[in-house]
N, C-alpha and C. Protein backbone atom coordinates (compact mmCIF):
# COMPACT_ATOMS: atom_id res chain seq x y z
N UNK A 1 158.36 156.87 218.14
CA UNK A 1 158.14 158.27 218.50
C UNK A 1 159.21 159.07 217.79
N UNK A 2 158.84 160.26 216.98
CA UNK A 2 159.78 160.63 216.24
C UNK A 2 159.22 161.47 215.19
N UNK A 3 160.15 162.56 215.41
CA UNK A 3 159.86 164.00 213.86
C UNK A 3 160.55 163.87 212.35
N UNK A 4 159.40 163.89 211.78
CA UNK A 4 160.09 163.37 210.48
C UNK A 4 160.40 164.92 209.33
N UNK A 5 161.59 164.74 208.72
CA UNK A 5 161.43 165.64 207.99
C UNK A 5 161.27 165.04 206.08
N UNK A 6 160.46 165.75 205.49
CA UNK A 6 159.89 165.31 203.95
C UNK A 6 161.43 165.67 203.37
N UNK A 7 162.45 165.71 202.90
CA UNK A 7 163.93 166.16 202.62
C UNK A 7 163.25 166.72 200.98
N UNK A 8 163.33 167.39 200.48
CA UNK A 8 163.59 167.99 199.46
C UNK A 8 161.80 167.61 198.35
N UNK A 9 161.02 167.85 199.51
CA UNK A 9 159.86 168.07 199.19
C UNK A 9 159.07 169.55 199.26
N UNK A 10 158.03 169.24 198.07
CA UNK A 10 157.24 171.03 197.98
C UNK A 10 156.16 170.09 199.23
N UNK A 11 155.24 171.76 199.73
CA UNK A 11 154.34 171.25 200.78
C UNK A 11 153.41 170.77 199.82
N UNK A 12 152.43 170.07 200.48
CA UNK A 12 151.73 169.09 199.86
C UNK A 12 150.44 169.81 199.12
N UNK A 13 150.29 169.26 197.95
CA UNK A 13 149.34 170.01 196.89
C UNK A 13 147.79 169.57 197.05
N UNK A 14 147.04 170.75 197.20
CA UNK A 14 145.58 170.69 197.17
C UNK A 14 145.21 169.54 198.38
N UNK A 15 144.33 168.32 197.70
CA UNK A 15 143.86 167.33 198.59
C UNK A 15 144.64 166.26 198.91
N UNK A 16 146.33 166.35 198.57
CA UNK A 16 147.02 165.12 198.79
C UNK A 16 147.74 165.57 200.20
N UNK A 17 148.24 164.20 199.83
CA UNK A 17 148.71 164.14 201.97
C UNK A 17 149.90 163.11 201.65
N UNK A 18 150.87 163.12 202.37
CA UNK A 18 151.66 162.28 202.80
C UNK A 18 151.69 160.91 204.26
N UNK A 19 151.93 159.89 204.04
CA UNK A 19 151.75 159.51 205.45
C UNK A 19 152.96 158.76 205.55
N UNK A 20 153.43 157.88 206.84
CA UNK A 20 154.35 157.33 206.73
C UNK A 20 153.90 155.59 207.25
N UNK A 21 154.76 155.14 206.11
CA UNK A 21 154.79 153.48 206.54
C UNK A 21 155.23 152.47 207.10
N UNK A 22 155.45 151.76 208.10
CA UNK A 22 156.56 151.26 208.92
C UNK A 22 156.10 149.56 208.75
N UNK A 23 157.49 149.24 208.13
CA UNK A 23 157.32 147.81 207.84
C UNK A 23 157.62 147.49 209.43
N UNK A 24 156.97 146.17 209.99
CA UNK A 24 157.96 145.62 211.06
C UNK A 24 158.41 144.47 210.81
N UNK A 25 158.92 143.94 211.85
CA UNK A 25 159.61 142.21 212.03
C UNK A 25 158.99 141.54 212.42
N UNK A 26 160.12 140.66 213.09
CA UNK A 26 159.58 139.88 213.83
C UNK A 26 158.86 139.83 214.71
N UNK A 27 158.14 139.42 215.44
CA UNK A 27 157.55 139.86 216.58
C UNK A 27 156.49 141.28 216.92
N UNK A 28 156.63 141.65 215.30
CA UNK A 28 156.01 143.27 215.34
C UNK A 28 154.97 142.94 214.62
N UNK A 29 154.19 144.22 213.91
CA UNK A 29 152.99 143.94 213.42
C UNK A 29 153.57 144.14 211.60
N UNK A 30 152.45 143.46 210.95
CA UNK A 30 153.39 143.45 209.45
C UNK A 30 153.65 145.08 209.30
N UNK A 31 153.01 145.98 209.11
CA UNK A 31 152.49 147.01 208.94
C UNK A 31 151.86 147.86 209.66
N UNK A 32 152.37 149.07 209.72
CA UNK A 32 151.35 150.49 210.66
C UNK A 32 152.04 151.61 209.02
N UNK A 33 150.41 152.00 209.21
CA UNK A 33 150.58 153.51 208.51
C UNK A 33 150.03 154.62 209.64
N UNK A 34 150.15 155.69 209.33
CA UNK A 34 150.24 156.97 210.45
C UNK A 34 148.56 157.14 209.33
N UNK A 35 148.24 157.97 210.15
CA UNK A 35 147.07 158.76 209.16
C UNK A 35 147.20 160.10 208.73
N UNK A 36 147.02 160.43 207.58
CA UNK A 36 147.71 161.35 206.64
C UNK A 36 147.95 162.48 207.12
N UNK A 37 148.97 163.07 206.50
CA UNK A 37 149.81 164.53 206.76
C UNK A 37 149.94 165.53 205.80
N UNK A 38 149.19 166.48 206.02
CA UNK A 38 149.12 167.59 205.51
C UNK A 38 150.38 168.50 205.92
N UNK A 39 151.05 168.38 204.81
CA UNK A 39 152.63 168.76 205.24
C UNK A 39 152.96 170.06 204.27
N UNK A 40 153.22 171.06 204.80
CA UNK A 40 153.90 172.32 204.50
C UNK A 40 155.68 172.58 204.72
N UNK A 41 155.76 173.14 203.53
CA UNK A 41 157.25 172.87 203.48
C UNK A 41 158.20 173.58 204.11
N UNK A 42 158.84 172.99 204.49
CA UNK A 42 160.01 173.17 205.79
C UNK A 42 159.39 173.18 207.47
N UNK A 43 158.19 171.98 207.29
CA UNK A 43 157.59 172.30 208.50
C UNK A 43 158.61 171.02 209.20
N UNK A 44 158.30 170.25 210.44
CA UNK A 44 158.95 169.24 211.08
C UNK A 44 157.27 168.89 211.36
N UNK A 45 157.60 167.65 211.69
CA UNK A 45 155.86 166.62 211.69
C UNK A 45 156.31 165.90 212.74
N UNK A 46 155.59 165.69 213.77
CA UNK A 46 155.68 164.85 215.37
C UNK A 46 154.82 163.89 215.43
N UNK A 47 155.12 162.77 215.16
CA UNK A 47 154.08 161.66 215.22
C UNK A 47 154.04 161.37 216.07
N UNK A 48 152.90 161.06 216.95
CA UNK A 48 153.06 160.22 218.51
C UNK A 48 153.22 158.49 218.44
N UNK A 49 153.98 158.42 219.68
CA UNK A 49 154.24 156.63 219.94
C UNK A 49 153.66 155.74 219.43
N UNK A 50 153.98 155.30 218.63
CA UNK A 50 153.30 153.87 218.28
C UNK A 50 153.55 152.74 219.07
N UNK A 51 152.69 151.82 219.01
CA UNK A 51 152.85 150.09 219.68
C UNK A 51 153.37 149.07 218.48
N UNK A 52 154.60 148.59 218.48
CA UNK A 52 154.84 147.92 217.17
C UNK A 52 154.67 146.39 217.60
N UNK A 53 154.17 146.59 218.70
CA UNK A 53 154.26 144.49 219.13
C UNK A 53 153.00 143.92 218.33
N UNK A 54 153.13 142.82 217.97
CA UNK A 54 152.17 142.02 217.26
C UNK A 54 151.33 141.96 218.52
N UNK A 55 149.96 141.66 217.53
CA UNK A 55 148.83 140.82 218.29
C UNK A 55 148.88 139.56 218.18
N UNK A 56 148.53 139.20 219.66
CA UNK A 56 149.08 137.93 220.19
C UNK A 56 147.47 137.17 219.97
N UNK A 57 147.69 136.08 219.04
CA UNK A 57 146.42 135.62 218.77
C UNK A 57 146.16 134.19 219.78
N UNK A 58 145.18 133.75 220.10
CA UNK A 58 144.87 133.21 220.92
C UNK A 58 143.42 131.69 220.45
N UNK A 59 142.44 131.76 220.07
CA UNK A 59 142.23 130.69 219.64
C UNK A 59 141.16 131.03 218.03
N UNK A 60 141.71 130.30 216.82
CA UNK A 60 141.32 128.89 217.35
C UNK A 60 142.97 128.50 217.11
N UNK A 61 143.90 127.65 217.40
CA UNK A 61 144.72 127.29 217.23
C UNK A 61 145.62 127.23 215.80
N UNK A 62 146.61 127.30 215.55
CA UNK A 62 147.23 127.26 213.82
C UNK A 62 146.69 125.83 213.73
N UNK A 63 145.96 125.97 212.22
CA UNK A 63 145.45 124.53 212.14
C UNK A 63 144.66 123.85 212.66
N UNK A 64 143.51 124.53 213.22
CA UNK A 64 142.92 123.71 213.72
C UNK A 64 141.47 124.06 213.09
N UNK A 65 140.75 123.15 213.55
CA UNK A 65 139.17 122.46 212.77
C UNK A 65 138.26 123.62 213.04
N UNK A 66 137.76 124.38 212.65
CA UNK A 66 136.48 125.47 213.40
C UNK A 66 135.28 125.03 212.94
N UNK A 67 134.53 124.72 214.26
CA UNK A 67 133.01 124.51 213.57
C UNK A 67 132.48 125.76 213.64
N UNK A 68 131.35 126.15 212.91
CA UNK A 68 130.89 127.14 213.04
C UNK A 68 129.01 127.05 213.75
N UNK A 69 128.73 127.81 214.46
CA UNK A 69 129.89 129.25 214.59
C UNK A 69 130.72 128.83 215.46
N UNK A 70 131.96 130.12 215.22
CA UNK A 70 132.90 130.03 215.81
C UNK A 70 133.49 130.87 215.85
N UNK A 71 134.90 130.64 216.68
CA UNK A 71 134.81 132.43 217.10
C UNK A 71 136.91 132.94 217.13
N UNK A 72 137.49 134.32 216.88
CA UNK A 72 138.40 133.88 216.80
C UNK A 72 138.25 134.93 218.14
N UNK A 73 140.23 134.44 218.59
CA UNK A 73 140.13 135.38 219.66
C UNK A 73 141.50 135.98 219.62
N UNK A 74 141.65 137.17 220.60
CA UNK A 74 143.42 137.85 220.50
C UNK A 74 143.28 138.67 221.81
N UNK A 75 144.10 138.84 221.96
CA UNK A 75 144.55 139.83 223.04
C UNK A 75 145.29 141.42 222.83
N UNK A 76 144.38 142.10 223.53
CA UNK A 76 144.63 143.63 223.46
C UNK A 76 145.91 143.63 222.90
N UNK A 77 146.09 144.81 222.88
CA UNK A 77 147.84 145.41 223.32
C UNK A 77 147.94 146.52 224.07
N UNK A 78 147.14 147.57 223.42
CA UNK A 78 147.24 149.05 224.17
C UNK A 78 145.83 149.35 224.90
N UNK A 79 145.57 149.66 225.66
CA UNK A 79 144.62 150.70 226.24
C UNK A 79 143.69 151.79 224.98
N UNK A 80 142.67 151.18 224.15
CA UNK A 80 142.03 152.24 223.86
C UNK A 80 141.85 152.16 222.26
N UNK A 81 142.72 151.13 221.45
CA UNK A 81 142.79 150.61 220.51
C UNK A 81 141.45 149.67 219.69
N UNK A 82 141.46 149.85 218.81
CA UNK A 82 140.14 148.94 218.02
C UNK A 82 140.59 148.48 217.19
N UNK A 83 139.59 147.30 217.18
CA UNK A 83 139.96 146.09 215.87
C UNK A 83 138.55 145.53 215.03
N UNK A 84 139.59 145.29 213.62
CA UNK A 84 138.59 144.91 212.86
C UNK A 84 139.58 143.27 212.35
N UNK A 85 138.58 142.28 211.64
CA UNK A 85 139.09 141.16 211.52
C UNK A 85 138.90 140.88 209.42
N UNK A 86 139.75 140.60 209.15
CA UNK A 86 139.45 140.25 207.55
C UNK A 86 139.73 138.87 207.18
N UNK A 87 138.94 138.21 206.99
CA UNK A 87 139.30 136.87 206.44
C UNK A 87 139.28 136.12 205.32
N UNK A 88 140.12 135.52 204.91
CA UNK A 88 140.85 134.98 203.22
C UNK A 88 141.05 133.60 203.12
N UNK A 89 140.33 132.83 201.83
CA UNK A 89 140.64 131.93 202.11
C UNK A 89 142.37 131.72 201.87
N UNK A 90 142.52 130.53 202.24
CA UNK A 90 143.99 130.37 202.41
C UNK A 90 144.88 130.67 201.57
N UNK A 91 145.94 131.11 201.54
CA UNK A 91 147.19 131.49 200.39
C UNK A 91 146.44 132.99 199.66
N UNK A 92 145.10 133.30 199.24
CA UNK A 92 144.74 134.22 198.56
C UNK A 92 144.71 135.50 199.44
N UNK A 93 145.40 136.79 200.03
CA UNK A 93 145.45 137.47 200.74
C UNK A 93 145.08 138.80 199.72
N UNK A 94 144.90 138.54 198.64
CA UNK A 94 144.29 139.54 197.60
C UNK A 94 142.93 140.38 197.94
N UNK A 95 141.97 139.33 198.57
CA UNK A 95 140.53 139.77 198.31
C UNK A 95 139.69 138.79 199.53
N UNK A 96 139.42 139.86 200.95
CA UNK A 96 138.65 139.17 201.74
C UNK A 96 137.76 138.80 201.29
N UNK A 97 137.39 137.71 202.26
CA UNK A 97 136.03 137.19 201.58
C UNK A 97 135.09 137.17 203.25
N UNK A 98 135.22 137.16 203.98
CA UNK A 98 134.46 137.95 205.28
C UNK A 98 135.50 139.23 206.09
N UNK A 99 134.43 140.14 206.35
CA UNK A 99 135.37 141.59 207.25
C UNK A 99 134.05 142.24 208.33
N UNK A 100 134.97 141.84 209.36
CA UNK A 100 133.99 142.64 210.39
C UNK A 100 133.28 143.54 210.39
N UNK A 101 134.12 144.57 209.90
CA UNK A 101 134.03 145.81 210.56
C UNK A 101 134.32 146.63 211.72
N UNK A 102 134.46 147.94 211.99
CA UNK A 102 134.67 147.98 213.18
C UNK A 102 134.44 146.79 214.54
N UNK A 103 135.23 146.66 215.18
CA UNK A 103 134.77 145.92 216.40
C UNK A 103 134.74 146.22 217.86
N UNK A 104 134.99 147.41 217.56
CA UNK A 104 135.53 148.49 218.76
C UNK A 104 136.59 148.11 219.43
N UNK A 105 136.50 147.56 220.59
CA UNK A 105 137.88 147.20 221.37
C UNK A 105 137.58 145.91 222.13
N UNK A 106 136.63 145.48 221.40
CA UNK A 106 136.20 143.53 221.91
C UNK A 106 137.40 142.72 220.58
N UNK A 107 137.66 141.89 221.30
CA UNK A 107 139.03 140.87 221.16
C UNK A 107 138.53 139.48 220.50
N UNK A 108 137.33 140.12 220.06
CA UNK A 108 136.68 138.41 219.74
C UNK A 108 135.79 138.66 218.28
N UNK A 109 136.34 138.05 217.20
CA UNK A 109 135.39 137.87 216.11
C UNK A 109 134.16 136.63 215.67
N UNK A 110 132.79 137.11 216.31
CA UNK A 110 132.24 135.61 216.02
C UNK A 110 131.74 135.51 214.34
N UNK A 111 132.14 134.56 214.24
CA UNK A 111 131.81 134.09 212.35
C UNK A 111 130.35 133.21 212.77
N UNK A 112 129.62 133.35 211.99
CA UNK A 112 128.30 133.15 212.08
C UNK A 112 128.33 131.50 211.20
N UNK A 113 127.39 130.30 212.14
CA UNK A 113 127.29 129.04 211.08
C UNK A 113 126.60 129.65 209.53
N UNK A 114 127.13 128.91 208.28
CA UNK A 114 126.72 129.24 206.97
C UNK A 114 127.97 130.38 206.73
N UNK A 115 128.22 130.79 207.22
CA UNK A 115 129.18 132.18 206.34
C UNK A 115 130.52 132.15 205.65
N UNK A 116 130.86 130.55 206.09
CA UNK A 116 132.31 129.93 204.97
C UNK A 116 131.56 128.49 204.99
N UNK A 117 131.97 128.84 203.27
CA UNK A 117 132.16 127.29 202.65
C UNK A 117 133.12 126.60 203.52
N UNK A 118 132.91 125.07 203.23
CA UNK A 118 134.18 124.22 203.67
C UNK A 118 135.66 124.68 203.08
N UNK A 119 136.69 124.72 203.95
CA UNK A 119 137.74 124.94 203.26
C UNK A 119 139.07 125.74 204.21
N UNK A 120 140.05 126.25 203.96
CA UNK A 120 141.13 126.52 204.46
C UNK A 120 140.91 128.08 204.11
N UNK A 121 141.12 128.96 205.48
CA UNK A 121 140.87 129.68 205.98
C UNK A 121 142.47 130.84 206.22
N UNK A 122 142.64 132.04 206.04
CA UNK A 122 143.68 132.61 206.93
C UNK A 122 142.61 133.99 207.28
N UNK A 123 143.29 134.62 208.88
CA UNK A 123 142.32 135.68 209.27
C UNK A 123 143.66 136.68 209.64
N UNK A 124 143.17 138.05 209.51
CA UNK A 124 143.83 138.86 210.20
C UNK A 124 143.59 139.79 211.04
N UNK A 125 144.37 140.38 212.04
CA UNK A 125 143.60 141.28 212.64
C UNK A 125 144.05 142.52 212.43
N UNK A 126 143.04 143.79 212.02
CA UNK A 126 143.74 145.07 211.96
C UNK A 126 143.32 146.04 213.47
N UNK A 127 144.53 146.85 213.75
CA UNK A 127 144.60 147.32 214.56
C UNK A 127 144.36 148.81 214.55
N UNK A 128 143.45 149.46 215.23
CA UNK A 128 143.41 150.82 214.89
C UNK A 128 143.50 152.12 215.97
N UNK A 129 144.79 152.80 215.90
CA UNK A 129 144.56 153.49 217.34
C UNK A 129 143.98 154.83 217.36
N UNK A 130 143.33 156.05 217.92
CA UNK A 130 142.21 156.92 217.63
C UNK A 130 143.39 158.07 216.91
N UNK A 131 144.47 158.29 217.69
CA UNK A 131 145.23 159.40 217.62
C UNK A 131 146.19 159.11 216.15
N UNK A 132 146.64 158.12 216.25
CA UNK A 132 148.00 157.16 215.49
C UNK A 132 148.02 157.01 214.73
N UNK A 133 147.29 156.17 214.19
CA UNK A 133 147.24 155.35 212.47
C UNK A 133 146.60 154.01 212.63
N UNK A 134 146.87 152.87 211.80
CA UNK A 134 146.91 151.49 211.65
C UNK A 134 147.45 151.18 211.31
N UNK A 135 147.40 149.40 211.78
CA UNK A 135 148.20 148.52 211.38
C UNK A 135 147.33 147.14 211.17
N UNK A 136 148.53 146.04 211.04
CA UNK A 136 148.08 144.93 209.97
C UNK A 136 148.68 143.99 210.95
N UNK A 137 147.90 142.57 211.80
CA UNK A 137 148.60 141.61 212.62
C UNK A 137 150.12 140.82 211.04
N UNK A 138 150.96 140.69 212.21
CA UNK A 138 151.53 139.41 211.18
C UNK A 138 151.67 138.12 210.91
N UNK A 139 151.10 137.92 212.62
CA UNK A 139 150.36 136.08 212.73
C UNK A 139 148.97 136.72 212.30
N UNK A 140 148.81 135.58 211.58
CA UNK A 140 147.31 135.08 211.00
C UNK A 140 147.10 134.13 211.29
N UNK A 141 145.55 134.25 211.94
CA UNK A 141 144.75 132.84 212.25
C UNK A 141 144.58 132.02 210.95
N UNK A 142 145.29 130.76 210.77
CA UNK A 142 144.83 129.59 209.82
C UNK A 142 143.92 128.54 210.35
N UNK A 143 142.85 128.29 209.77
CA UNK A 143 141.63 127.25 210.12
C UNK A 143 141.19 126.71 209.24
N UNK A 144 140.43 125.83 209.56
CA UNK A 144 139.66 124.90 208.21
C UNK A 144 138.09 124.81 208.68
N UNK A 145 137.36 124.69 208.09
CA UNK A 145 135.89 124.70 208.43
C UNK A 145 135.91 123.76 207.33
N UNK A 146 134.45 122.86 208.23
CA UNK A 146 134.20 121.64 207.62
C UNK A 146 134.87 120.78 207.37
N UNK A 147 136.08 119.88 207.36
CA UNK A 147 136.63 119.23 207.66
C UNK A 147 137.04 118.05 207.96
N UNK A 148 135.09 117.81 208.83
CA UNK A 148 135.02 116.46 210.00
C UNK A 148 135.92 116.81 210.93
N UNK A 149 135.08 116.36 212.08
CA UNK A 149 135.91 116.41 213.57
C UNK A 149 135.48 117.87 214.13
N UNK A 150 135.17 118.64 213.61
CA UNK A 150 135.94 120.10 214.33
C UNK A 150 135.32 120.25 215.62
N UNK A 151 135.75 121.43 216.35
CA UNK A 151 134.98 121.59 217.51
C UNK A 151 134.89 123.04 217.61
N UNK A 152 134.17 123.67 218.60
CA UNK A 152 134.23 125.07 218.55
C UNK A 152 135.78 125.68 219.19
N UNK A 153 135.62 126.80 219.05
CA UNK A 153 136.73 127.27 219.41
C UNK A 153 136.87 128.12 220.57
C-alpha cells in the first residue's frame, strides 16, 4: 500500500501508461504488476493493497505422475480474486503450451485426457485482482503425464 511518485518524469504521452512492478521473494508471488497509470506530472498515484503471499498449491504433488484427465489444485488467497493457469513443458517457461483462461475464482484447473503428450510438465498460476493488477505464482506445479503408474490427482 503506497503513493508513488514518477521523480523527474513528463506526464505520460498520448496512449502510453506507466505501471509498477514488484518482484517478490520468498514465500511471495514471483511477480505483481499494478494495471496501468495514466500519470500527469507532478501528480502522486495511490495504489491500493496488494496480497504478496504466494499461492499455496495443493495437488498434484512436486513430481508426481498425472493421469489424465487430471486436475491441478490451489488455494485462494484473497476474497474476490481470479485465476488463470498456463502450462509449459518442463524447463521451457518461454511459450505455454496449454492456458486456461479466465477461471474466475474456482481453484481447480481440469486438463482434459489427450491434451499433453507424454512428458514433464511445469504449471503456473496467475493471479488476478479486479481493482489491483496481477501477478505470477512462484511455486509451480511439476508433473509428468504418461509415465506408467500414474494416478489421478
Amino acid at each position: 500500500n503506497g503513493v508513488y511518485h514518477f521523480l523527474n518524469q513528463g506526464s505520460t504521452p498520448g496512449t502510453a501508461y506507466f505501471e509498477i512492478k514488484i518482484t517478490g521473494g520468498k514465500g511471495m508471488l514471483a511477480v505483481w504488476y499494478s494495471f496501468p497509470i495514466i500519470y500527469l506530472s507532478g501528480q502522486n498515484f495511490t495504489v491500493p493493497s496488494i496480497e504478496m503471499a504466494d499461492v499455496a498449491l495443493l495437488t498434484p504433488k512436486a513430481g508426481a505422475d498425472l493421469a489424465l484427465p487430471g486436475k491441478l489444485t490451489w488455494l485462494a488467497r484473497r476474497s474476490g480474486e481470479t485465476f488463470r493457469v498456463s502450462v509449459y513443458e518442463a524447463g521451457k517457461l518461454d511459450k505455454s503450451i496449454l492456458d486456461s483462461g479466465s477461471l474466475g475464482m474456482n481453484t481447480a484447473y481440469n486438463i482434459l485426457d489427450g491434451s499433453l503428450a507424454p512428458g514433464s510438465y511445469e504449471a503456473v498460476v496467475g493471479v488476478r485482482a479486479a481493482v489491483v493488477g496481477f501477478g505470477v505464482s512462484q511455486q509451480h506445479f511439476t508433473f509428468t503425464v504418461g509415465s506408467g503408474g500414474s494416478t489421478n490427482a
